[in-house]
Protein backbone atom coordinates (compact mmCIF):
# COMPACT_ATOMS: atom_id res chain seq x y z
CA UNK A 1 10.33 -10.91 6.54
CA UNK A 2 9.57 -12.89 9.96
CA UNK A 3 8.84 -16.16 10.59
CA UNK A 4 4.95 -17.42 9.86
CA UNK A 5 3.01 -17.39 12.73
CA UNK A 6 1.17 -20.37 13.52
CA UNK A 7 -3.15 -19.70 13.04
CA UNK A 8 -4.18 -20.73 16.86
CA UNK A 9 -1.41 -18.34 17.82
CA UNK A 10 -3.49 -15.04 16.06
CA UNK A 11 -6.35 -15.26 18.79
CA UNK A 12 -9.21 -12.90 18.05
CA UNK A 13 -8.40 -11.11 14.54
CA UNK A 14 -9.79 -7.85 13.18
CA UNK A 15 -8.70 -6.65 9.54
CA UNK A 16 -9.35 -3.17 8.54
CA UNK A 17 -10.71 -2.74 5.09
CA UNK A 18 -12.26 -6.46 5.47
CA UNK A 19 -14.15 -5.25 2.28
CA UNK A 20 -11.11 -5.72 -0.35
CA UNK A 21 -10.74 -8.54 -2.28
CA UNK A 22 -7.64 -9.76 -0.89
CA UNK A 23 -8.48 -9.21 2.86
CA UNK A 24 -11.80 -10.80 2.73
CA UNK A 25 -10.66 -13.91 1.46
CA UNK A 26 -8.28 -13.88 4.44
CA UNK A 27 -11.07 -13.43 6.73
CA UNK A 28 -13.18 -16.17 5.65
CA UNK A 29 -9.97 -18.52 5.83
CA UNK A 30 -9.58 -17.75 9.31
CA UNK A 31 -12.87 -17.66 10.33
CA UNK A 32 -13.11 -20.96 8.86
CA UNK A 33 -10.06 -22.34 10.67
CA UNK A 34 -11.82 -21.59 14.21
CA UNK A 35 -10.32 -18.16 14.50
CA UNK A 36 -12.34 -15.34 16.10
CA UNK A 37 -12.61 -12.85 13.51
CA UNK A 38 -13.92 -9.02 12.62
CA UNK A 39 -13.54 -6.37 10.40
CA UNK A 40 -14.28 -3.32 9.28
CA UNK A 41 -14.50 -1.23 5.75
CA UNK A 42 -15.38 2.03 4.71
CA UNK A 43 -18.08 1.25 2.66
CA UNK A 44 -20.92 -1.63 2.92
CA UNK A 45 -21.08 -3.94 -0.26
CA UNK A 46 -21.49 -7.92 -1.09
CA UNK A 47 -18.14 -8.69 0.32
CA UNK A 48 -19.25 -7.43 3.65
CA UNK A 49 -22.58 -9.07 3.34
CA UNK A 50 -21.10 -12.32 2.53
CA UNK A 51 -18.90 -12.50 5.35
CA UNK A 52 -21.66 -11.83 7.76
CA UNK A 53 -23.33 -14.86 5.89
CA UNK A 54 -20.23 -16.50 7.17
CA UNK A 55 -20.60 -15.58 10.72
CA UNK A 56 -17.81 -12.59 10.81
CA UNK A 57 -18.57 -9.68 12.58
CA UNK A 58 -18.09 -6.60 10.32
CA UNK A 59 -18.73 -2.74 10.77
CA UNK A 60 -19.67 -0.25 8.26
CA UNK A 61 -16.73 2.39 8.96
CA UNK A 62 -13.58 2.59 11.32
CA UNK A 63 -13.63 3.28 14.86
CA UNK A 64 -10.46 2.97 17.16
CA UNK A 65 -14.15 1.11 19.42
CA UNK A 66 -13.64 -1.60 17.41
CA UNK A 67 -9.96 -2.71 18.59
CA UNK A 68 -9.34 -1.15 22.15
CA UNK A 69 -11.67 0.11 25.20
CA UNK A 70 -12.48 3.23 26.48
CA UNK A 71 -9.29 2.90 28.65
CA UNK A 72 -6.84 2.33 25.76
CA UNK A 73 -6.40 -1.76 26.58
CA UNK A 74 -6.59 -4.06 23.84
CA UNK A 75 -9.57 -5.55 22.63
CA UNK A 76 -8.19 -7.79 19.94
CA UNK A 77 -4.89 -9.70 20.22
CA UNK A 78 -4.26 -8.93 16.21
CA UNK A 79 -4.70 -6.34 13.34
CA UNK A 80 -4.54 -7.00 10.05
CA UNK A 81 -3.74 -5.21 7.04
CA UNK A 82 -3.35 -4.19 3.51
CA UNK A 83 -0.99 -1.63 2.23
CA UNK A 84 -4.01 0.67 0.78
CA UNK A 85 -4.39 1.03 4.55
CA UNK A 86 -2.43 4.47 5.96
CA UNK A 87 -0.95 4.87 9.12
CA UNK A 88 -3.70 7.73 9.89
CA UNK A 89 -6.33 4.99 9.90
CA UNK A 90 -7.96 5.26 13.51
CA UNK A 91 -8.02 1.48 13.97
CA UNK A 92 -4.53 1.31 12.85
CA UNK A 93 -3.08 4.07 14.86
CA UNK A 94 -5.00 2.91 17.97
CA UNK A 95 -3.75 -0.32 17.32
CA UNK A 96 -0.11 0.52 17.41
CA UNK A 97 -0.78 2.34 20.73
CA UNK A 98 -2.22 -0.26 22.66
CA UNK A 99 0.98 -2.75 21.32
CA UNK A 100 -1.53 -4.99 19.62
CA UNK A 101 0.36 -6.98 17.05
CA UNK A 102 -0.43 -5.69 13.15
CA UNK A 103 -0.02 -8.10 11.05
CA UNK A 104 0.20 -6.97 6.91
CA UNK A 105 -2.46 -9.45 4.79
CA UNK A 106 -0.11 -11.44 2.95
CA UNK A 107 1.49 -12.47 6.80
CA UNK A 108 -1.64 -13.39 8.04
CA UNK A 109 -1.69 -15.73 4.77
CA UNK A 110 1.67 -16.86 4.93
CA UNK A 111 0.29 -18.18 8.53
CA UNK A 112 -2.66 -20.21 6.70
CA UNK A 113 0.02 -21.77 4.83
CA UNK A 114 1.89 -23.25 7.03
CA UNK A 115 1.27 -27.06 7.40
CA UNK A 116 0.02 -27.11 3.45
CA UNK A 117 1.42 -27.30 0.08
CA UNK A 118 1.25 -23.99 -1.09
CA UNK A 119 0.90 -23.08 -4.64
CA UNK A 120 1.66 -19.24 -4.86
CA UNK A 121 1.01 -17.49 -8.39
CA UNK A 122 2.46 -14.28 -9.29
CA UNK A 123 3.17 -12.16 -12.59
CA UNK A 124 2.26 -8.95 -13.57
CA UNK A 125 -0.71 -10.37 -15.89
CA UNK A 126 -2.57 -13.82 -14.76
CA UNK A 127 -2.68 -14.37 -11.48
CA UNK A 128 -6.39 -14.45 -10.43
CA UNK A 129 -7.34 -16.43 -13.48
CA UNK A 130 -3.89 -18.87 -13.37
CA UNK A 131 -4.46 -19.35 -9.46
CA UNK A 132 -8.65 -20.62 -9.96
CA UNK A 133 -7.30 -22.79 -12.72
CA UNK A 134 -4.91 -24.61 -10.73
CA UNK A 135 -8.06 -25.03 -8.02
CA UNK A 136 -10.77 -25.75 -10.49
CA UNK A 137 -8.18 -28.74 -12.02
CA UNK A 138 -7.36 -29.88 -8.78
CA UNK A 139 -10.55 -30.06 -8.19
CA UNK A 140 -12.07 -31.72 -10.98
CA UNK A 141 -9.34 -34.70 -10.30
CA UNK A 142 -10.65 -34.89 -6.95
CA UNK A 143 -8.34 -32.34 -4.66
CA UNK A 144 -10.44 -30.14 -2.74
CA UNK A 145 -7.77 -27.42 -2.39
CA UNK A 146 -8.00 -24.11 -0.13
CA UNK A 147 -7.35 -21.36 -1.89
CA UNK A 148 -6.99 -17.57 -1.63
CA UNK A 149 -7.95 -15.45 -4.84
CA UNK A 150 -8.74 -12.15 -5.51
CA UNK A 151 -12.07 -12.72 -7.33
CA UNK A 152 -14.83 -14.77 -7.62
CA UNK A 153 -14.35 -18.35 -9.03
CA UNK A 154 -17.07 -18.80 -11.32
CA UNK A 155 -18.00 -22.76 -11.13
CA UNK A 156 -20.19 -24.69 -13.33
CA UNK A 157 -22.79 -26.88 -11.61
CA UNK A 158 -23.75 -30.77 -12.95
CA UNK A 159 -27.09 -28.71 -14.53
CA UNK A 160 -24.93 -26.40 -16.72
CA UNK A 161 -25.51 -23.05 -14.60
CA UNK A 162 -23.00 -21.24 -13.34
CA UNK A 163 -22.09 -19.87 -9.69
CA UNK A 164 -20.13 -17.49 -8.29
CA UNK A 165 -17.90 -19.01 -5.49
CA UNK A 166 -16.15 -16.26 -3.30
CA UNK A 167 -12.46 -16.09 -3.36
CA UNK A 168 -11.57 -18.02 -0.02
CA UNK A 169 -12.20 -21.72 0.19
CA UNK A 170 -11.25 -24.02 2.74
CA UNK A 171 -11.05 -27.32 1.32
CA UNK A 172 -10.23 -30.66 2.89
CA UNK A 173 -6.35 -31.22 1.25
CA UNK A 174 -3.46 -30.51 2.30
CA UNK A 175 -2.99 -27.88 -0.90
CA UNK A 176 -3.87 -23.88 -0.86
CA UNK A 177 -3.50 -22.56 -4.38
CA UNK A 178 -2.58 -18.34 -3.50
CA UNK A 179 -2.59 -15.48 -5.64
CA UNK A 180 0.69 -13.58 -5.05
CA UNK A 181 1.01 -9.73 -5.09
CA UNK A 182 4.33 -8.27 -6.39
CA UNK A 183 2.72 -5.19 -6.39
CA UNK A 184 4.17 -4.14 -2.82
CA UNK A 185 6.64 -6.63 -2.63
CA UNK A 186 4.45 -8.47 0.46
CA UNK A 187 4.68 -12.00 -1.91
CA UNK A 188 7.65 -12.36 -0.44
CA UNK A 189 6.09 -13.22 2.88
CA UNK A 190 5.30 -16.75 1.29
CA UNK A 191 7.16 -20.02 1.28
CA UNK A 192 5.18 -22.17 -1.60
CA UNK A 193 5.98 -25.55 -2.48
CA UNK A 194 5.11 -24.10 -6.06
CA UNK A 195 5.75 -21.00 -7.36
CA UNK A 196 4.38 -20.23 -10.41
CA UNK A 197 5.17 -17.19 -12.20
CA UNK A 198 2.94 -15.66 -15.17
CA UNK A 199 5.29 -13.20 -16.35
CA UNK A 200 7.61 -10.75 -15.18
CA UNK A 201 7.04 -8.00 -17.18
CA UNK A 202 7.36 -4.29 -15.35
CA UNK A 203 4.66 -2.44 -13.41
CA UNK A 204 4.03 -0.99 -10.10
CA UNK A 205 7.08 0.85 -10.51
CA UNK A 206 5.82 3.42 -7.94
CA UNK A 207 6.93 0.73 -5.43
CA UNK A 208 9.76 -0.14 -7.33
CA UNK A 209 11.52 2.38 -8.80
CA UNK A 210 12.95 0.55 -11.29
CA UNK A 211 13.31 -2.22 -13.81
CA UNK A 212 16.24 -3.84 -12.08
CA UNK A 213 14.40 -3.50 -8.81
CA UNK A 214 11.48 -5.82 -10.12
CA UNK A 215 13.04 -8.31 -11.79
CA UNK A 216 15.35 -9.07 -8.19
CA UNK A 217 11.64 -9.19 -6.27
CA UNK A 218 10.66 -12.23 -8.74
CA UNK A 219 14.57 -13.66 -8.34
CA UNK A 220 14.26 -13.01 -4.20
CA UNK A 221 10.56 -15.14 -4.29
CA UNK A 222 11.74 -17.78 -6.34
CA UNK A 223 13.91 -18.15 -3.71
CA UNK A 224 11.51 -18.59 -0.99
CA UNK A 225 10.57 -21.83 -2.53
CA UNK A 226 10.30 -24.67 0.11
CA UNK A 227 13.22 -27.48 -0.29
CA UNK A 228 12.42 -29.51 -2.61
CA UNK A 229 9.92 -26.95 -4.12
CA UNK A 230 9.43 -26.40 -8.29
CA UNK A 231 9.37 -22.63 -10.31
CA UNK A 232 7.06 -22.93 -12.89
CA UNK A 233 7.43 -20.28 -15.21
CA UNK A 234 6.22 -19.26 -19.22
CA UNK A 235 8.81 -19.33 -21.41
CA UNK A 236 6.85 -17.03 -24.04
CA UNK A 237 7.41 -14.20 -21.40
CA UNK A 238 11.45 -12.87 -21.53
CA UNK A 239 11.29 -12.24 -18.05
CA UNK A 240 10.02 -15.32 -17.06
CA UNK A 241 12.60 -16.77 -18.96
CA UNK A 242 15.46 -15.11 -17.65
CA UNK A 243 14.09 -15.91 -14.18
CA UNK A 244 13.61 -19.23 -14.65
CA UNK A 245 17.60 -19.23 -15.92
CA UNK A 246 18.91 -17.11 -12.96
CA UNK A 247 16.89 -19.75 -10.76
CA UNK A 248 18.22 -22.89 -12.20
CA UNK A 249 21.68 -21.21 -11.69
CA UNK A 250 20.74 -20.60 -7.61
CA UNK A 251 20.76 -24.48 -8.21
CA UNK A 252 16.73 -24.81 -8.23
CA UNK A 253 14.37 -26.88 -10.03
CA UNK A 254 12.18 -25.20 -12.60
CA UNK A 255 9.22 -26.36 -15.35
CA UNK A 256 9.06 -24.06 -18.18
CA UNK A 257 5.61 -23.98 -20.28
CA UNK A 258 4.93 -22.21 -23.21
CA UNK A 259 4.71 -22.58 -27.46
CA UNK A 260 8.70 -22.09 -27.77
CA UNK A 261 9.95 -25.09 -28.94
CA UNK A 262 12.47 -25.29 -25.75
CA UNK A 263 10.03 -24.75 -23.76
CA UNK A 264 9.55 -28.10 -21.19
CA UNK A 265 6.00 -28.35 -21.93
CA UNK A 266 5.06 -27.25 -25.24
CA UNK A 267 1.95 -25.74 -25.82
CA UNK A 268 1.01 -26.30 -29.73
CA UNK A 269 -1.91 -26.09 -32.23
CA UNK A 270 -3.38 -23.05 -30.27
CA UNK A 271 -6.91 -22.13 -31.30
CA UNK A 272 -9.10 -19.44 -30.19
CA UNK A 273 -12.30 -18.72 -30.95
CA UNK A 274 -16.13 -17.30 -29.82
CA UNK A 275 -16.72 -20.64 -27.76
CA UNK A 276 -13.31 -20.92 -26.09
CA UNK A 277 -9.88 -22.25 -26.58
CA UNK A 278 -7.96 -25.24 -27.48
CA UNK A 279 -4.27 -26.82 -27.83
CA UNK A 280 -2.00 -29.57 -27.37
CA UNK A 281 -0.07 -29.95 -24.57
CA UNK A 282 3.01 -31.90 -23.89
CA UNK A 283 6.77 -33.00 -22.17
CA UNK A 284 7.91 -32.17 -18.38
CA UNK A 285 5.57 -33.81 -15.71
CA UNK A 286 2.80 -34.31 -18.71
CA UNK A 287 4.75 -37.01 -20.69
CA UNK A 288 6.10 -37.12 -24.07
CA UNK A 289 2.32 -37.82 -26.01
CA UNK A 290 0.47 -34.42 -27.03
CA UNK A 291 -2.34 -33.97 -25.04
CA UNK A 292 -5.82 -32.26 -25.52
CA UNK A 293 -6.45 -28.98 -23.61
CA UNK A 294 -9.39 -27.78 -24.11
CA UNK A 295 -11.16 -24.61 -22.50
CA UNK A 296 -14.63 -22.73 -22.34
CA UNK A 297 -12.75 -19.46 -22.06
CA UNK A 298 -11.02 -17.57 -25.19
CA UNK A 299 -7.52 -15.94 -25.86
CA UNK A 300 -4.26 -17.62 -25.98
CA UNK A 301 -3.48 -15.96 -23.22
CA UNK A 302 -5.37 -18.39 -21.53
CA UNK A 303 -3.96 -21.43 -23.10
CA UNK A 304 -0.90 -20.37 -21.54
CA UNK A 305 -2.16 -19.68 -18.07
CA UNK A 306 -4.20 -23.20 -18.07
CA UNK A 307 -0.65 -24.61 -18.85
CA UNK A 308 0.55 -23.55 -15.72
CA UNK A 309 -2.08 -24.72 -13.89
CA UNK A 310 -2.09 -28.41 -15.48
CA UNK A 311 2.08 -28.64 -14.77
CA UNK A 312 0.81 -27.13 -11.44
CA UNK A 313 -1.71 -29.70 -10.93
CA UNK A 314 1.06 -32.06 -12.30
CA UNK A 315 3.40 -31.47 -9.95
CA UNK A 316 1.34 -32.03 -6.87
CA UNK A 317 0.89 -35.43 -7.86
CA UNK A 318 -2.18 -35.39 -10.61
CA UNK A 319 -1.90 -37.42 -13.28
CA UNK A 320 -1.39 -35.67 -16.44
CA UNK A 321 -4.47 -36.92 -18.30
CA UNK A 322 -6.40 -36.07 -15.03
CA UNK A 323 -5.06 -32.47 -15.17
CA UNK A 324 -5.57 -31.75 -18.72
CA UNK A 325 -8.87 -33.12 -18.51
CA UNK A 326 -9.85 -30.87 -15.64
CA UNK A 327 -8.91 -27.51 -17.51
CA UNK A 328 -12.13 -27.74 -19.23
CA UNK A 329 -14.35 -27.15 -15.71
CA UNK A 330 -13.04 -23.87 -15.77
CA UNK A 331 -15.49 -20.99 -16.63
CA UNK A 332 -13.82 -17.61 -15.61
CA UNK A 333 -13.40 -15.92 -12.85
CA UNK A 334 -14.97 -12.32 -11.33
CA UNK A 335 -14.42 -9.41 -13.24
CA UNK A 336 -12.38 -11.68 -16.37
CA UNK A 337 -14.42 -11.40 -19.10
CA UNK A 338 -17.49 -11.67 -16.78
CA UNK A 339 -21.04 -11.15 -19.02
CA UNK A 340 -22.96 -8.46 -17.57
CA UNK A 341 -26.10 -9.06 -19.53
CA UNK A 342 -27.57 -8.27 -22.98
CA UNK A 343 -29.97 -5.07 -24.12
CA UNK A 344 -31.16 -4.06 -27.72
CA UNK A 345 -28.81 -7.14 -29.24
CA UNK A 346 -25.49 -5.54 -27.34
CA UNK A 347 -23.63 -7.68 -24.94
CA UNK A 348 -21.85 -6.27 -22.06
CA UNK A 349 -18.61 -7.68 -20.17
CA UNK A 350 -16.90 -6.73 -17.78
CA UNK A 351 -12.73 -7.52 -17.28
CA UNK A 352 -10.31 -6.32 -14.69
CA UNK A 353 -7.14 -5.41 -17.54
CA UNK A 354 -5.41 -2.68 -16.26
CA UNK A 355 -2.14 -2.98 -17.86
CA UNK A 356 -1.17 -2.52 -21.97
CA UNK A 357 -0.04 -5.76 -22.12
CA UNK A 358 -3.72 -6.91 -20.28
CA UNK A 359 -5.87 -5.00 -22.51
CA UNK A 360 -4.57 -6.11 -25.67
CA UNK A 361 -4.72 -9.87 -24.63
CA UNK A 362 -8.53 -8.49 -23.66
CA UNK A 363 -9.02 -7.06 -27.03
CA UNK A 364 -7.85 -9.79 -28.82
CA UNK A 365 -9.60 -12.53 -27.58
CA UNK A 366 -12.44 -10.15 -27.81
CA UNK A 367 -12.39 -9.61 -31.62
CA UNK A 368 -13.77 -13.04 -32.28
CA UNK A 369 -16.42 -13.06 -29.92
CA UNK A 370 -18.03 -10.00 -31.18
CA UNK A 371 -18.31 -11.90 -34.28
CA UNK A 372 -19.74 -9.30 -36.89
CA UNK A 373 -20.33 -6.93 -34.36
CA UNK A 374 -17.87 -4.35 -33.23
CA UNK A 375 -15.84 -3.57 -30.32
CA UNK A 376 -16.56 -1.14 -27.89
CA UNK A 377 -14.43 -0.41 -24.51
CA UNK A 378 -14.91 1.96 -21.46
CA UNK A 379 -11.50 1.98 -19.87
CA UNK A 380 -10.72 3.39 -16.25
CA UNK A 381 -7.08 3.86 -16.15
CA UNK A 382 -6.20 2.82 -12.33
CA UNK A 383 -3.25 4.89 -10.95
CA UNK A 384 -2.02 7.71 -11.75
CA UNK A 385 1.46 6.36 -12.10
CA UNK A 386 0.97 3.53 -13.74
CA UNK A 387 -1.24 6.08 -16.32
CA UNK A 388 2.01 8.63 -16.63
CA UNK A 389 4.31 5.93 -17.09
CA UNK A 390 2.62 3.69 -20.23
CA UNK A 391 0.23 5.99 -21.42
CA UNK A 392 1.77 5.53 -24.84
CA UNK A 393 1.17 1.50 -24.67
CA UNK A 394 -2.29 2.11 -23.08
CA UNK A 395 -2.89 3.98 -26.32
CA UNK A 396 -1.66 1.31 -28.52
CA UNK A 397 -3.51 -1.62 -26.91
CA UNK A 398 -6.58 0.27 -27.05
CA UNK A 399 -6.34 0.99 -30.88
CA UNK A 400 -7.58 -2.44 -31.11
CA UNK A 401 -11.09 -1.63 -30.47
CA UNK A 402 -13.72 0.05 -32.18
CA UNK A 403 -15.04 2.66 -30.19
CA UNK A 404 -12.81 3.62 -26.91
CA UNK A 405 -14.20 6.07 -24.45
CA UNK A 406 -11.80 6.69 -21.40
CA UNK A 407 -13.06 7.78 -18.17
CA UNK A 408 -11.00 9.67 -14.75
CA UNK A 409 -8.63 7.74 -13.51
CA UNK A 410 -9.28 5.94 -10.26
CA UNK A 411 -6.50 6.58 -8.18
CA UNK A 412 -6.75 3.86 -5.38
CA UNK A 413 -3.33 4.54 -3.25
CA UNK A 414 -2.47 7.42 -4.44
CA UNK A 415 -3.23 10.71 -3.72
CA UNK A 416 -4.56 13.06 -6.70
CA UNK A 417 -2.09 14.33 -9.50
CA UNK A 418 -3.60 16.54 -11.36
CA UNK A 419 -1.27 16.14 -14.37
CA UNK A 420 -2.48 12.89 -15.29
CA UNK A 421 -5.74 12.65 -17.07
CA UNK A 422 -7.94 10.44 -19.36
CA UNK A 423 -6.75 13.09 -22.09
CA UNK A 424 -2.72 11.90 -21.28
CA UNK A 425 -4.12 8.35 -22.94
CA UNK A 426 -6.85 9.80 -25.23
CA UNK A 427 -4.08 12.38 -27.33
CA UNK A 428 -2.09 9.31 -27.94
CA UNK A 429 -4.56 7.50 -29.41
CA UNK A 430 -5.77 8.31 -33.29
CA UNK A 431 -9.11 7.59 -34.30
CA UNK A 432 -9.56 3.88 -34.39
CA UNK A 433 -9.21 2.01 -38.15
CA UNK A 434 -12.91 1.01 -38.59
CA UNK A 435 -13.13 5.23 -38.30
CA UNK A 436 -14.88 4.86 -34.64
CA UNK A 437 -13.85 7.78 -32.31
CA UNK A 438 -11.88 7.85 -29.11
CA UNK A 439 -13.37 10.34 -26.46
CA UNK A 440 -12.17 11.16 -22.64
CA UNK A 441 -15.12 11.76 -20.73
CA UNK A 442 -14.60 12.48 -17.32
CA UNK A 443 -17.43 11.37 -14.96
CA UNK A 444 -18.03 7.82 -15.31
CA UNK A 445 -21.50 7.86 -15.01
CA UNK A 446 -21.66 10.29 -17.91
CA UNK A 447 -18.83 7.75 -19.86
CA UNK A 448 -21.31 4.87 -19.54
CA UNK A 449 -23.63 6.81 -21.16
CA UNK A 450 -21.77 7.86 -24.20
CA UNK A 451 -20.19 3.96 -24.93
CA UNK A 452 -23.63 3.00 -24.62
CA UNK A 453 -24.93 5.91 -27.18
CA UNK A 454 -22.66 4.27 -29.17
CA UNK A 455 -23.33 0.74 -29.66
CA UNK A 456 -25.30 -0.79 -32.22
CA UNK A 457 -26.74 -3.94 -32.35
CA UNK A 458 -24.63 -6.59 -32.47
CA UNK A 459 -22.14 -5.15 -30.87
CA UNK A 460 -19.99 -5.92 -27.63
CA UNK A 461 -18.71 -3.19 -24.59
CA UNK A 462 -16.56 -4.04 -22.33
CA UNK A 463 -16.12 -1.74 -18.97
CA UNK A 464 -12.26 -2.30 -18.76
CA UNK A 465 -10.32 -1.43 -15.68
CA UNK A 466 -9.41 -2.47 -11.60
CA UNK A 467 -11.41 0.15 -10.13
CA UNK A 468 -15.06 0.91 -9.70
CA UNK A 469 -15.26 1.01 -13.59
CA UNK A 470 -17.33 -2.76 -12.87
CA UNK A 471 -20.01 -0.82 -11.20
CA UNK A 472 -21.12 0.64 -14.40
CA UNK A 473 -22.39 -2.35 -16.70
CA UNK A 474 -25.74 -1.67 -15.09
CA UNK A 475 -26.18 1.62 -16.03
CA UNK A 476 -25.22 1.18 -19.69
CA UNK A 477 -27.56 -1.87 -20.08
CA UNK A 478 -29.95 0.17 -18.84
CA UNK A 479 -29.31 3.44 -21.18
CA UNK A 480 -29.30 0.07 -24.18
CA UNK A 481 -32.80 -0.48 -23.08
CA UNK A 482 -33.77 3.06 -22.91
């Protein structure tokens, strides 16, 4: 880890793969800090078009053109990157050539954070939704935070519709609210004045390795906190908990939230239902009187996670009714639970779970939303790892639906193992108790339209996974008309 570098010290910026969610967001930042930025991606999509919308210049494919001249000498004075990007990339490698300084996303990041209160979320499960809570709250009390998310924030105007606001956000505070990686250990480039972790529950051990090896990541970025700065973790999640404990003991200060009773804000009287979510929340920086918290979103899952963002909110100097008040402006995010549209009386939705512990938070706040209908999943496993190494909890969590079709896995990072199929989920998994079927279909064009041969009215699918699973909900709505 080095030191931040200041924003005016970056000069004119390109980021490869400007297309992801996490380095477009850090475009638009800097662009909208004064910095001269550009980019390129492999592919064109609505994350390039809306940066051109924001003046950033962006090319469809990578050219070593884009960063130095014909003579080798540096065109840009900074590269930045994510770790999906190989060393092979021609940008990259002409980039290290010419000396220009490379620069991995979450440093570039930790640079826009500098001068701010930063409010970095991480955990396994929760981040994107947890970190455009804590905005949206902020917000709603009248704290136009920054903030740096790997999704859409989906924001409900004074008329009732709803947007969808990109990712990055400059506001006019003095607070950016960030989503924190573990999965490559980069969220350790960040010095937050609140850290608020979700859970610490294993994954990504391809990084890892191990167990032990994750936990000390989570101990290691609680202890990048800023003097003076608060860990706020769940105390429903054991290795939050422990976290939280080995923190205190490193002499820091930490909030706890959760519905254990020694929890120090205690979520209660949690109720979930087709319309959205409610509780009581109270102690810590809320006060001692139960407060409250309503939402338009279901699942106790995230009760918890808009407990964390009220504390959050708390902490930065909200007051509590304020905060708890503002949890009900929140409508979702991209890609959480995200309707798709309606044909022959099936809805379809779209959610980003790709981990057990994900899905069956998915699949139970799903059951009462499908009401009398029944529940119907297409699930991309992403990684071929992560597939091999809980395809047994994949295969419980997914028992929970109705119907459960499971397509190829989309192997981001990684390069092909042919090992590891939708089968190594799909032989784990008996037929589901309403007597639905479970079926591994390869092609996921040819998986849309076998969940969609399946549904009846009534019913709800869900397209389930982090990979290009999302692009799908239009052709099943369209095999629903057909």
């Amino acid at each position: 880890m080095s030191a931040a570098l200041p924003v005016e010290h970056l000069g004119r910026v390109h980021l490869i793969g400007v297309g992801g969610a996490g380095v477009s967001v850090v475009a638009r930042l800097l662009a909208a800090c004064g910095v001269d930025v550009q980019g390129s991606d492999a592919a064109d999509g609505p994350a390039l078009a809306a940066l051109r919308e924001d003046g950033v210049r962006v090319w469809v494919g990578h050219d070593a053109a884009h960063v130095v001249g014909a003579d080798g000498s540096p065109l840009v004075d900074t590269v930045v990157v994510s770790s999906a990007v190989r060393e092979t990339n021609p940008e990259l490698a002409a980039a290290r050539a010419a000396g220009i300084r490379v620069l991995h996303r979450s440093e570039a990041l930790a640079s826009l954070m500098l001068g701010q209160r930063a409010v970095a979320v991480a955990g396994a499960h929760g981040k994107t939704t947890t970190s455009a809570m804590v905005a949206t709250v902020l917000r709603a009390a009248g704290v136009d935070a920054s903030f740096a998310i790997g999704g859409t924030v989906r924001v409900r105007a004074d008329d009732g519709s709803v947007t969808a606001v990109p990712g990055g956000h400059r506001g006019t505070s003095d607070v950016l609210v960030a989503e924190a990686d573990e999965s490559d250990g980069s969220f350790l480039n960040y010095a937050p004045t609140v850290a608020v972790v979700t859970n610490v529950e294993p994954d990504h051990l391809d990084h890892y390795g191990t167990r032990e090896a994750f936990d000390a990541a989570f101990v290691a970025f609680a202890g990048r906190l800023r003097p003076g700065g608060v860990l706020v973790a769940c105390a429903d999640d054991a290795g939050a908990t422990a976290l939280a404990a080995a923190h205190r003991a490193n002499g820091g200060t930490v909030v706890t939230y959760g519905t254990t009773p020694d929890a120090d804000v205690v979520v209660r009287d949690v109720v979930s239902g087709a319309d959205g979510a409610s509780a009581t929340v109270s102690g810590g920086p809320l006060g001692d009187a139960p407060q409250p918290l309503r939402l338009a979103v279901a699942g106790a899952h995230n009760v918890l996670n808009a407990a964390a963002a009220v504390v959050t909110a708390a902490l930065l100097g909200t007051p509590a009714a304020d905060a708890v008040a503002g949890a009900s402006a929140f409508v979702g995010t991209g890609r959480r639970f995200e309707p798709r549209g309606a044909a022959g009386d099936v809805r379809v939705v779209d959610d980003y779970a790709h981990h057990p512990t994900e899905i069956e938070a998915l699949l139970r706040a799903a059951r009462p939303v499908a009401g009398d209908g029944r529940v119907l999943v297409l699930f991309q496993p992403h990684l071929y790892s992560r597939t091999r190494i809980f395809a047994d909890r994949f295969a419980a969590a997914l028992a929970l639906a109705d119907e459960v079709v499971v397509t190829g896995i989309y192997k981001a990072r990684e390069d092909v193992d042919p090992s590891v199929t939708a089968r190594t989920i799909t032989d784990l998994l008996p037929a589901t108790a309403s007597g639905g079927g479970v079926r591994a279909v390869d092609d996921k064009h040819e998986a849309a339209r076998v969940v969609a041969s399946l549904a009846r009215p009534g019913d709800l699918v869900i397209t389930v996974g982090a990979g290009d699973v999302t692009d799908l909900g239009p052709e099943i709505l369209a095999a629903l008309a057909r």
